[in-house]
N, C-alpha and C. Protein backbone atom coordinates (compact mmCIF):
# COMPACT_ATOMS: atom_id res chain seq x y z
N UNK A 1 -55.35 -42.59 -3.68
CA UNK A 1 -54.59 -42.15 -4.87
C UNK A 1 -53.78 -40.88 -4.56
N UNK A 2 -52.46 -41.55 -3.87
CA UNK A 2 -51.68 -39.99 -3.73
C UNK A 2 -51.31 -39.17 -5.14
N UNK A 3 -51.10 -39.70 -6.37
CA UNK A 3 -50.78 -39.90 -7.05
C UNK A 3 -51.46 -38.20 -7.69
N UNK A 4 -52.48 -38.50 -7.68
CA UNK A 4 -53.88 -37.44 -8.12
C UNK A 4 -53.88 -36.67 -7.14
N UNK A 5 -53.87 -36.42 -5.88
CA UNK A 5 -53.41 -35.31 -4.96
C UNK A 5 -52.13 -34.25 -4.84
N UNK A 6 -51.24 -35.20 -5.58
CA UNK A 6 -50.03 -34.28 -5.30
C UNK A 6 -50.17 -33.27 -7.01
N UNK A 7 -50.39 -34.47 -7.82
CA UNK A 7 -50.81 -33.61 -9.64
C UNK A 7 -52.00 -32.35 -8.82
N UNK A 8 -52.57 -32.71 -7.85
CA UNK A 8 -53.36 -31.57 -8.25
C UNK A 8 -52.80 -30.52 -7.20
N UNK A 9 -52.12 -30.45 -6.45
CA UNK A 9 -51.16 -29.57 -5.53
C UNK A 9 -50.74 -28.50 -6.72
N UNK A 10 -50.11 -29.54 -7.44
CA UNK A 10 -49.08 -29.14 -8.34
C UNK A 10 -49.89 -27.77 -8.99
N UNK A 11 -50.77 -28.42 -9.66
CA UNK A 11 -51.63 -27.62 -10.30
C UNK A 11 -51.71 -26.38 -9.62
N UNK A 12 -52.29 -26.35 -8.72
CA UNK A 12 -52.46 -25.27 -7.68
C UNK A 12 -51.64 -23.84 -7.58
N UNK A 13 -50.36 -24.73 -7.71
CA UNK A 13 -49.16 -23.94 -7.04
C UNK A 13 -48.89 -22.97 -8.28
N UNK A 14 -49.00 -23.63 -9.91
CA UNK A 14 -48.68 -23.34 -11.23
C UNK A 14 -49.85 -22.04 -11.09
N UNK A 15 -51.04 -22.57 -10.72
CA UNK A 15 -52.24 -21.47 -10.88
C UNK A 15 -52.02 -20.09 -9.92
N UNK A 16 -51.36 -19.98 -9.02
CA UNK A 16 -51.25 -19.08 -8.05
C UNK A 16 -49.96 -18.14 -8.58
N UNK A 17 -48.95 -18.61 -9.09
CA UNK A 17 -48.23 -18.43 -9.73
C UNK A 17 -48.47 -17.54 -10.73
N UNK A 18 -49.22 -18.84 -11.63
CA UNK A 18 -49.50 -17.18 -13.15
C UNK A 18 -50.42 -16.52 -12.61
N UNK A 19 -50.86 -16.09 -11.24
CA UNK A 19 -52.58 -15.38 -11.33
C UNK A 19 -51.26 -14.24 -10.78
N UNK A 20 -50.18 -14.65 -9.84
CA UNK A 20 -49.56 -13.59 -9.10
C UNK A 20 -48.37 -12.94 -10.06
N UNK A 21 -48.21 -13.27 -11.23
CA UNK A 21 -47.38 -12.90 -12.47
C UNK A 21 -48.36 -11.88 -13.48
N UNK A 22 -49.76 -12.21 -13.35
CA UNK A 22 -50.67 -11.34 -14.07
C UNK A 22 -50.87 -10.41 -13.75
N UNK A 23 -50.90 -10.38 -12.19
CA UNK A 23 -51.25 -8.98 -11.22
C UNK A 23 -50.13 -8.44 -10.99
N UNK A 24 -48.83 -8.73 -11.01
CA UNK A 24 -47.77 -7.48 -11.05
C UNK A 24 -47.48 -7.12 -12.40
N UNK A 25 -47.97 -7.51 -13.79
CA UNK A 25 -47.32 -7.69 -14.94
C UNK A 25 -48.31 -5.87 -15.34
């Protein structure tokens, strides 16, 4: 199921994102 690997990449990328938007904010 690539399908469910790449959604959860995705996820990932969104989560690293707001964690690295929280810590300069």
């Amino acid at each position: 199921m690539p399908d469910r690997s790449r959604q959860q990449s995705g996820r990932d990328a969104e989560g690293q994102a707001l964690a690295h938007l929280q810590q300069q904010g």
